[in-house]
Protein backbone atom coordinates (compact mmCIF):
# COMPACT_ATOMS: atom_id res chain seq x y z
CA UNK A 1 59.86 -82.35 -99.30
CA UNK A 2 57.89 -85.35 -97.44
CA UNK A 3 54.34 -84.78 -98.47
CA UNK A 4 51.39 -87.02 -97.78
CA UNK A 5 47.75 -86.43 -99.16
CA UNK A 6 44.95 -86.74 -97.16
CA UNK A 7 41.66 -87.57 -98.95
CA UNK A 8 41.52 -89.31 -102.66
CA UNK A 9 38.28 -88.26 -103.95
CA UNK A 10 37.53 -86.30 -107.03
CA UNK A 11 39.81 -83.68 -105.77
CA UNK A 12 42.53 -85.42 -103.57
CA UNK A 13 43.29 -87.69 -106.68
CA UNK A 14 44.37 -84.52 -108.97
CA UNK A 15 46.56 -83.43 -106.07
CA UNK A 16 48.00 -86.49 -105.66
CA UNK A 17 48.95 -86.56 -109.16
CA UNK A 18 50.68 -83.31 -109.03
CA UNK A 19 52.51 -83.88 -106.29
CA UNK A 20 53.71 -87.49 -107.76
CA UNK A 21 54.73 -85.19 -110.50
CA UNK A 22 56.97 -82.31 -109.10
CA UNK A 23 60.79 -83.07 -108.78
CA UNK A 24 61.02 -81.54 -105.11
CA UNK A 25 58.10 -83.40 -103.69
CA UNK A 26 58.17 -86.94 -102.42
CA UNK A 27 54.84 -88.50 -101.94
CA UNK A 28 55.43 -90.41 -98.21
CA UNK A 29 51.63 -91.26 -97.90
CA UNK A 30 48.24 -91.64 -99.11
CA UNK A 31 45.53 -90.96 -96.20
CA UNK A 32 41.32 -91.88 -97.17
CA UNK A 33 39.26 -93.66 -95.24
CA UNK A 34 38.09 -95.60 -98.06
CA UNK A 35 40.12 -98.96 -98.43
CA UNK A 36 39.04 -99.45 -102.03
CA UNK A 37 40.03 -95.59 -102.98
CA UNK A 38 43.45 -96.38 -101.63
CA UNK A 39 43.89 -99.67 -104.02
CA UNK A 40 42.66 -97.51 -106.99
CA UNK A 41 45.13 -94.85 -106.56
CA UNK A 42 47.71 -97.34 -106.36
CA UNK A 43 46.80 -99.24 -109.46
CA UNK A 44 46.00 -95.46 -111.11
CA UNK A 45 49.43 -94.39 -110.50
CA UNK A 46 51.26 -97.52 -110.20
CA UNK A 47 52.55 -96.19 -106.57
CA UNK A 48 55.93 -97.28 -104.93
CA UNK A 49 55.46 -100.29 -102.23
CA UNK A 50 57.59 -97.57 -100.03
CA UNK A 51 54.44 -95.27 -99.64
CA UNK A 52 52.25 -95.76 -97.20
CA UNK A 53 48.50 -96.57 -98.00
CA UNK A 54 46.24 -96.35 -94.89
CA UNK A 55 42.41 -95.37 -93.71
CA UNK A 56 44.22 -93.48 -90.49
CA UNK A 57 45.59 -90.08 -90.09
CA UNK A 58 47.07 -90.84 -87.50
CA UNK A 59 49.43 -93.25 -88.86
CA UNK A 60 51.34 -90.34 -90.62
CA UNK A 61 53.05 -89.71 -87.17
CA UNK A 62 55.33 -92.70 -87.57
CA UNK A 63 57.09 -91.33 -90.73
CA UNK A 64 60.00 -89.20 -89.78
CA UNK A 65 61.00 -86.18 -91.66
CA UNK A 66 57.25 -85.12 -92.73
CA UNK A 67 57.35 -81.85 -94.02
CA UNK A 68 53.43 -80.72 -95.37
CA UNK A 69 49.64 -82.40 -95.84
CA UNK A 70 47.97 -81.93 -98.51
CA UNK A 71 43.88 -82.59 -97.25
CA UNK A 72 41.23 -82.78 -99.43
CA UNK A 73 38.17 -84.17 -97.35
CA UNK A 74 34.56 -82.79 -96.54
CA UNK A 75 35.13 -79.35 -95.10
CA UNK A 76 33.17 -80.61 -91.94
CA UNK A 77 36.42 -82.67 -91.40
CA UNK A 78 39.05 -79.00 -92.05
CA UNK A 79 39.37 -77.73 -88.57
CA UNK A 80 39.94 -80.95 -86.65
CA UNK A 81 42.71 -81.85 -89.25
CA UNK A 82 44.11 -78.60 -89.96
CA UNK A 83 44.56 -78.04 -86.39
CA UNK A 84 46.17 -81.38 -85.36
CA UNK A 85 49.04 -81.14 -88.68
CA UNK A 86 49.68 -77.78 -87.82
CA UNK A 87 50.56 -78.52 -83.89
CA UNK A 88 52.35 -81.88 -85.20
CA UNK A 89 54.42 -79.18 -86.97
CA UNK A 90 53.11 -79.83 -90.46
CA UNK A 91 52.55 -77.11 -93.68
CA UNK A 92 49.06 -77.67 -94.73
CA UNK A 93 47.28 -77.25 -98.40
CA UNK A 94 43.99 -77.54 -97.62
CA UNK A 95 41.06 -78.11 -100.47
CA UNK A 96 38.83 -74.94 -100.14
CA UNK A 97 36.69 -73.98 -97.74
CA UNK A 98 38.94 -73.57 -95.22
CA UNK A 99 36.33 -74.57 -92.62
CA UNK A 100 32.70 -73.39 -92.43
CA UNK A 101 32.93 -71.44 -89.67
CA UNK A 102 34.96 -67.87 -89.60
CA UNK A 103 36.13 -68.50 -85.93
CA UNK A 104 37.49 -71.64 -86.67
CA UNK A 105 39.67 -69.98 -89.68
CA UNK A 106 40.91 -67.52 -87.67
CA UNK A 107 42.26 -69.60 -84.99
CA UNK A 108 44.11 -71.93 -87.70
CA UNK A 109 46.13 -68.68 -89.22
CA UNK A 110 46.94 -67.55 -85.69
CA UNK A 111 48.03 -70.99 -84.87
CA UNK A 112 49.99 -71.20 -88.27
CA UNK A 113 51.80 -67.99 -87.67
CA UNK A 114 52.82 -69.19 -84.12
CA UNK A 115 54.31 -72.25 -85.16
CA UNK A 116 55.89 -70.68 -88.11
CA UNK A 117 54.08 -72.59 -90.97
CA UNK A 118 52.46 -72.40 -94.34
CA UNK A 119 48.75 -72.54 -94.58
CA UNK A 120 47.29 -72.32 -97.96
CA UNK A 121 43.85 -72.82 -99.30
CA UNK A 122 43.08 -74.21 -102.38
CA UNK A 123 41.56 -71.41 -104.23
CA UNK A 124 42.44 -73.03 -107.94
CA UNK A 125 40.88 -70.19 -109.87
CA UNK A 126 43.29 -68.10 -107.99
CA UNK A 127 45.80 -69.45 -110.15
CA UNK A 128 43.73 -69.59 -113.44
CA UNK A 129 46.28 -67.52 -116.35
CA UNK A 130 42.72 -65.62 -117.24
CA UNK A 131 42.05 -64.57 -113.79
CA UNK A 132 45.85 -63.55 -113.53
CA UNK A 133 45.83 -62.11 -116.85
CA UNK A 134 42.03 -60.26 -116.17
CA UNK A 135 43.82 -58.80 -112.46
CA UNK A 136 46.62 -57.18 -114.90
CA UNK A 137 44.00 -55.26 -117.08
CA UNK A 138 41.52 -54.29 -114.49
CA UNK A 139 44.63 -52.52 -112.53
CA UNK A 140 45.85 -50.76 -115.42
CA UNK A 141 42.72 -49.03 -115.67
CA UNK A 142 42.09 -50.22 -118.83
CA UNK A 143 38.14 -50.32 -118.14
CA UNK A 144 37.48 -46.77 -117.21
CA UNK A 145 35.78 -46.20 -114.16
CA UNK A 146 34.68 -49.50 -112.72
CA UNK A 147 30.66 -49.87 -113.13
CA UNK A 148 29.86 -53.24 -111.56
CA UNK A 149 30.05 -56.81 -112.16
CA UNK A 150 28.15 -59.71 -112.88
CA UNK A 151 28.97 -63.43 -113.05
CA UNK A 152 26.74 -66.71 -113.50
CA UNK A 153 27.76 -70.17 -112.27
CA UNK A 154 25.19 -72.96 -112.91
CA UNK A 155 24.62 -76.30 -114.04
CA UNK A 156 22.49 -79.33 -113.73
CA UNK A 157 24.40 -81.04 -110.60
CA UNK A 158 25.83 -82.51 -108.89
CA UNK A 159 23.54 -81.40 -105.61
CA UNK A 160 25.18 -81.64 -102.61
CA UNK A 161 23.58 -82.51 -99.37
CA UNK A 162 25.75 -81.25 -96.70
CA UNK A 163 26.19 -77.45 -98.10
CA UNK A 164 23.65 -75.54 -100.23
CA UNK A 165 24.60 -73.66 -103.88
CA UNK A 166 25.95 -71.00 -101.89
CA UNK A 167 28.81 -72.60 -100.20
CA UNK A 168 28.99 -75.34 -103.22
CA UNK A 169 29.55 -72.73 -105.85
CA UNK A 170 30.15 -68.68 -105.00
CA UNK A 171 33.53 -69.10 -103.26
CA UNK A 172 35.04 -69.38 -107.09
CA UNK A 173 33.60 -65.70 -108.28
CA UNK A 174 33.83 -63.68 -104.54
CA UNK A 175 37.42 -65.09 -104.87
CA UNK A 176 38.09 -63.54 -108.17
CA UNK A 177 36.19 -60.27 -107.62
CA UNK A 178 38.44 -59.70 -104.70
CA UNK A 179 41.35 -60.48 -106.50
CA UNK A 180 40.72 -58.45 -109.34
CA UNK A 181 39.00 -55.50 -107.57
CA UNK A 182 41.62 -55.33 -105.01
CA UNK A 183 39.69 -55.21 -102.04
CA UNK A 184 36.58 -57.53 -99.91
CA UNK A 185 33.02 -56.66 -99.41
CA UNK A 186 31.52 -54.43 -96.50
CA UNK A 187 27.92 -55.22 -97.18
CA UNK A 188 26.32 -58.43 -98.83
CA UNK A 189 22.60 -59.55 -99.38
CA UNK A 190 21.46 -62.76 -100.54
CA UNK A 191 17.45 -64.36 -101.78
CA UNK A 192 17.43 -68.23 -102.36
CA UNK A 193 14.84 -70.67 -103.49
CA UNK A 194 14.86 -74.43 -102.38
CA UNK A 195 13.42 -76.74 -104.53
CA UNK A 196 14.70 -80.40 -104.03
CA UNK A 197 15.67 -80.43 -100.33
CA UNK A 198 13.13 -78.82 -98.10
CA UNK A 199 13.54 -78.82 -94.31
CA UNK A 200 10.99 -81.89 -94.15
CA UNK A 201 12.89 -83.87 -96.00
CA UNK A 202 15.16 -85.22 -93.51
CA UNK A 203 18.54 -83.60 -94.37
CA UNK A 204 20.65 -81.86 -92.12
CA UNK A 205 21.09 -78.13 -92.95
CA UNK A 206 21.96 -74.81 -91.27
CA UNK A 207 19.16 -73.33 -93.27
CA UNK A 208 15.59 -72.88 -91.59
CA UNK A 209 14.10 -73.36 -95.15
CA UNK A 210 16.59 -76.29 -96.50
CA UNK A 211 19.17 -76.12 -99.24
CA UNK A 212 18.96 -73.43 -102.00
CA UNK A 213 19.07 -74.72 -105.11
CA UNK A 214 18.96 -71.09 -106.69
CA UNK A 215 20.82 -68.13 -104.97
CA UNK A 216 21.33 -64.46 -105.93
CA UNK A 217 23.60 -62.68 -104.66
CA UNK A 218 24.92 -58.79 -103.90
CA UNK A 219 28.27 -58.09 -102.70
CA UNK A 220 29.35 -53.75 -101.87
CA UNK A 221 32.70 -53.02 -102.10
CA UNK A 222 34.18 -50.82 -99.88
CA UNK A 223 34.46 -47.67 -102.58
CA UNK A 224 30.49 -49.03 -103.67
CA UNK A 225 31.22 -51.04 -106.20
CA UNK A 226 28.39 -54.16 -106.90
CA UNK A 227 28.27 -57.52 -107.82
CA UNK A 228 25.74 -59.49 -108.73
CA UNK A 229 25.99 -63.46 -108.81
CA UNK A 230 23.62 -65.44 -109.45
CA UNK A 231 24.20 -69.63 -108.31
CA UNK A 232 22.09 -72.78 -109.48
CA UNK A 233 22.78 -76.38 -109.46
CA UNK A 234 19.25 -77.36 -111.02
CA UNK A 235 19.98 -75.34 -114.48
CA UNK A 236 20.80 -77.90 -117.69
CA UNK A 237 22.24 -74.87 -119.17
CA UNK A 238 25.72 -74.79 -117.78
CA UNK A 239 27.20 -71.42 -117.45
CA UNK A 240 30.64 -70.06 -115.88
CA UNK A 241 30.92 -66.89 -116.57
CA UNK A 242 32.06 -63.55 -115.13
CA UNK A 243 32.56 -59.57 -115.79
CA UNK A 244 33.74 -56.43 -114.79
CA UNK A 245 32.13 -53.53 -116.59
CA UNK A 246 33.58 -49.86 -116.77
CA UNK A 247 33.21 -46.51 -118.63
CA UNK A 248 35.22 -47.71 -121.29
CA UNK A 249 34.53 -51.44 -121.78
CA UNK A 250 34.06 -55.19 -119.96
CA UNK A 251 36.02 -57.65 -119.30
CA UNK A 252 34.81 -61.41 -119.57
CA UNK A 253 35.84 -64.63 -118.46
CA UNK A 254 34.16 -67.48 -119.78
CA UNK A 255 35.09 -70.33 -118.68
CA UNK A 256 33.57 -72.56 -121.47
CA UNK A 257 34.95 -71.03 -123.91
CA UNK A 258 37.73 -72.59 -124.85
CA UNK A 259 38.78 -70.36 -127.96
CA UNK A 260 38.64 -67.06 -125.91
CA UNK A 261 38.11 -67.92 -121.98
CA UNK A 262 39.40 -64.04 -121.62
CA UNK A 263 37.85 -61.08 -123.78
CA UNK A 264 38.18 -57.26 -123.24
CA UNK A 265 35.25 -55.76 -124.91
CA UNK A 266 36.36 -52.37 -125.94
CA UNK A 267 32.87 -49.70 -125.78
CA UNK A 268 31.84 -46.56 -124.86
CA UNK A 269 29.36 -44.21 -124.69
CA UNK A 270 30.19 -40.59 -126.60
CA UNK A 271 27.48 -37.82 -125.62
CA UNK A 272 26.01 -35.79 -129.20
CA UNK A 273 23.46 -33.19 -128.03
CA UNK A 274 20.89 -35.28 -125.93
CA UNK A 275 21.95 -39.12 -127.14
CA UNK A 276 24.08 -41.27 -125.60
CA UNK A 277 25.94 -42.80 -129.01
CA UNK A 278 28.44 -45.68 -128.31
CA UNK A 279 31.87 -45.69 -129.74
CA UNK A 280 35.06 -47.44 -130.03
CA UNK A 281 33.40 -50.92 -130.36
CA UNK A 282 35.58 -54.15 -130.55
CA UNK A 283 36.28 -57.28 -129.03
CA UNK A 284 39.87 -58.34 -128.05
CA UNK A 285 40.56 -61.71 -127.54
CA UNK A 286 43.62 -61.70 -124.69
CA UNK A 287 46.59 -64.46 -124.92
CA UNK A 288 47.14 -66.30 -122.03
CA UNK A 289 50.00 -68.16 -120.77
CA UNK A 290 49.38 -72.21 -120.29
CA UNK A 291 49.93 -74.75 -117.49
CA UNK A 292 47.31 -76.24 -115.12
CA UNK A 293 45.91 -73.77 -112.63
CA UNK A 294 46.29 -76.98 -109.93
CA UNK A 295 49.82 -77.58 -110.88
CA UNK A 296 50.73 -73.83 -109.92
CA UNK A 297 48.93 -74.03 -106.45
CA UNK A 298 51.28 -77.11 -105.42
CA UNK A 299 54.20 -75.35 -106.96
CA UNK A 300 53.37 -72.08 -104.94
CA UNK A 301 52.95 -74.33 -102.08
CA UNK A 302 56.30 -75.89 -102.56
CA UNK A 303 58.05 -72.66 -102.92
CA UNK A 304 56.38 -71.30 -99.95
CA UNK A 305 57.14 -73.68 -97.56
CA UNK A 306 61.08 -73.44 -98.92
CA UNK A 307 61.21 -69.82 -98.63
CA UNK A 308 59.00 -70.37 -95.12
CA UNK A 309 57.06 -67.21 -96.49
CA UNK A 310 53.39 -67.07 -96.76
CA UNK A 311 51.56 -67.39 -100.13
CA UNK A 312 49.64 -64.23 -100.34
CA UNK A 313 47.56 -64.78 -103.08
CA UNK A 314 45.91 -67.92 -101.22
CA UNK A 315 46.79 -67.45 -97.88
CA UNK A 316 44.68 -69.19 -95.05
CA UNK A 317 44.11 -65.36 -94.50
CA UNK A 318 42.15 -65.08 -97.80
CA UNK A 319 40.84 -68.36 -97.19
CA UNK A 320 39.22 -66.90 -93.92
CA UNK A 321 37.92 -63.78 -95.84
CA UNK A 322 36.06 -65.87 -98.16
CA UNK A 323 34.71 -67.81 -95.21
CA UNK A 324 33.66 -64.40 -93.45
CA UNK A 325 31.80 -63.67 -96.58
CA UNK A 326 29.95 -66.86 -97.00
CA UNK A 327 28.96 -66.70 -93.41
CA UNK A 328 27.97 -63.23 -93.83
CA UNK A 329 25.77 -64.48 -96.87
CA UNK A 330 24.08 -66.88 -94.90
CA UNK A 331 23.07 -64.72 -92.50
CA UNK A 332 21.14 -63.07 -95.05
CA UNK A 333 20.06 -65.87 -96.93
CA UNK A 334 18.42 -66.90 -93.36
CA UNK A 335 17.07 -63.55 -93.09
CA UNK A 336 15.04 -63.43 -96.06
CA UNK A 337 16.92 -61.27 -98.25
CA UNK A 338 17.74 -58.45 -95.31
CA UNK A 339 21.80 -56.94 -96.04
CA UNK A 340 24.66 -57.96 -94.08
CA UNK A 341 27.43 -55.28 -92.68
CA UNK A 342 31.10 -57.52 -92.51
């Protein structure tokens, strides 16, 4: 397989190196507009004289036999590209968000289907073994009857400028409530407050208000099941963390923990007389399997594109969900607060 990567950022670069690393792939090409990013990659991973290095797209239509892009630029930049590989007949892995707009993400998996070609999103966490793992124990039932969930993603920056906290960091926990909980929101609701990036300070933003530092947010699940997020980029106390709560325990993945990123937290409440007494108390640490989540996304990619079947579990489809939820998010964020129907 003929791959090149477009975009050698902080992102492009770990692609890059996975795909210089799996035996079917054969790096063709190294896209960034960046001349100086180019001649770092090549010293990084000592690349063959035989690949092309250049600041143009374009130039990727000159090498014959191309099979898939892998692009990993600003998201502003994902429909324009997206849409030109696919009708030049390449697969595409494209870094998450799809694009930014829902329209736009529809129109790419239509187009994909037509032309009979992968497109998958990036949705590393997708791949995660604790998110796979957590999907196995929350379908067994193992929880009881689901109760509602709760996850906190913050840190002390980087703040971006061209998307808020909203689009920077929920797309990781909506992607895994989905995927664990087996279905997407009908109704969301969202309350923000911006701190560092006002609307008079000169920044472009879809926002009326600027770019939330701090969001909280509400997702409904179709059978009324809630989640609560809440999203900050100006918090020194770094948190990644996520749960799904039921009659009979909660399940936790904590990210930084590196002892026991995945624990089932057995508990329950037994009724004597008038008190509620709980029961059955203990933690459970879960084994997970190892390998990079990254490294599995490029390997499902592979696969995918040899078995020309579409990668369901990061789909552009469930790209454009996510981006249909964001959007919907937004909306309310804009709103003040008011709740969304999808």
């Amino acid at each position: 397989m003929k791959i090149a990567v477009i975009g050698v950022g902080r992102w492009g670069v770990h692609l890059l190196r996975n795909f210089l690393a799996h035996p079917q792939v054969s790096v063709v090409a190294v896209v960034d507009p960046q001349a100086e990013r180019l001649a770092a990659v090549k010293q990084q991973f000592n690349l063959d004289e035989n690949i092309l290095l250049t600041t143009q797209w374009q130039d990727l239509q000159q090498i014959a036999g191309l099979t898939a892009v892998a692009i990993a630029t600003p998201a502003t930049t994902h429909y324009t590209l997206i849409k030109e590989a696919l009708n030049l007949g390449y697969h595409v892995l494209a870094e998450k968000p799809l694009t930014l707009d829902p329209v736009e993400c529809l129109e790419l998996c239509q187009l994909a289907e037509q032309q009979h070609l992968v497109l998958m999103v990036d949705h590393t966490y997708l791949f995660h073994p604790a998110v796979e793992q957590g999907q196995t124990v929350v379908k067994a039932g193992t929880l009881g009857d689901l109760r509602y969930g709760y996850a906190t993603r913050t840190h002390l920056g980087p703040v971006r400028q061209d998307v808020d906290a909203l689009w920077d960091l929920a797309i990781h926990d909506i992607a895994i409530f989905n995927n664990w909980l087996g279905q997407i929101p009908i109704k969301v609701q969202a309350t923000g407050t911006v701190w560092l990036q006002g609307v008079g300070n000169g920044q472009l933003t879809h926002s009326p208000s600027g770019l939330a530092d701090l969001v909280w947010v509400t997702l409904t699940y179709p059978d009324g099941f809630q989640v609560y997020i809440h999203l900050c980029w100006g918090n020194p106390d770094k948190q990644r963390r996520l749960a799904v709560v039921g009659s009979r325990g909660c399940l936790v993945f904590d990210e930084m923990s590196t002892s026991s990123p995945l624990t089932l937290l057995h508990g329950e409440f037994e009724r004597q007389g008038n008190q509620f007494l709980p029961v059955n108390q203990k933690p459970e640490v879960l084994e997970l399997k190892t390998g990079e989540p990254l490294q599995r996304v490029c390997d499902r990619f592979i696969v995918s594109m040899i078995q020309n079947t579409a990668p369901n579990i990061s789909s552009g489809w469930v790209g454009a969900e996510l981006v249909q939820i964001l959007s919907g998010l937004t909306a309310s964020l804009n709103q003040g607060g008011q709740s969304v129907i999808l």
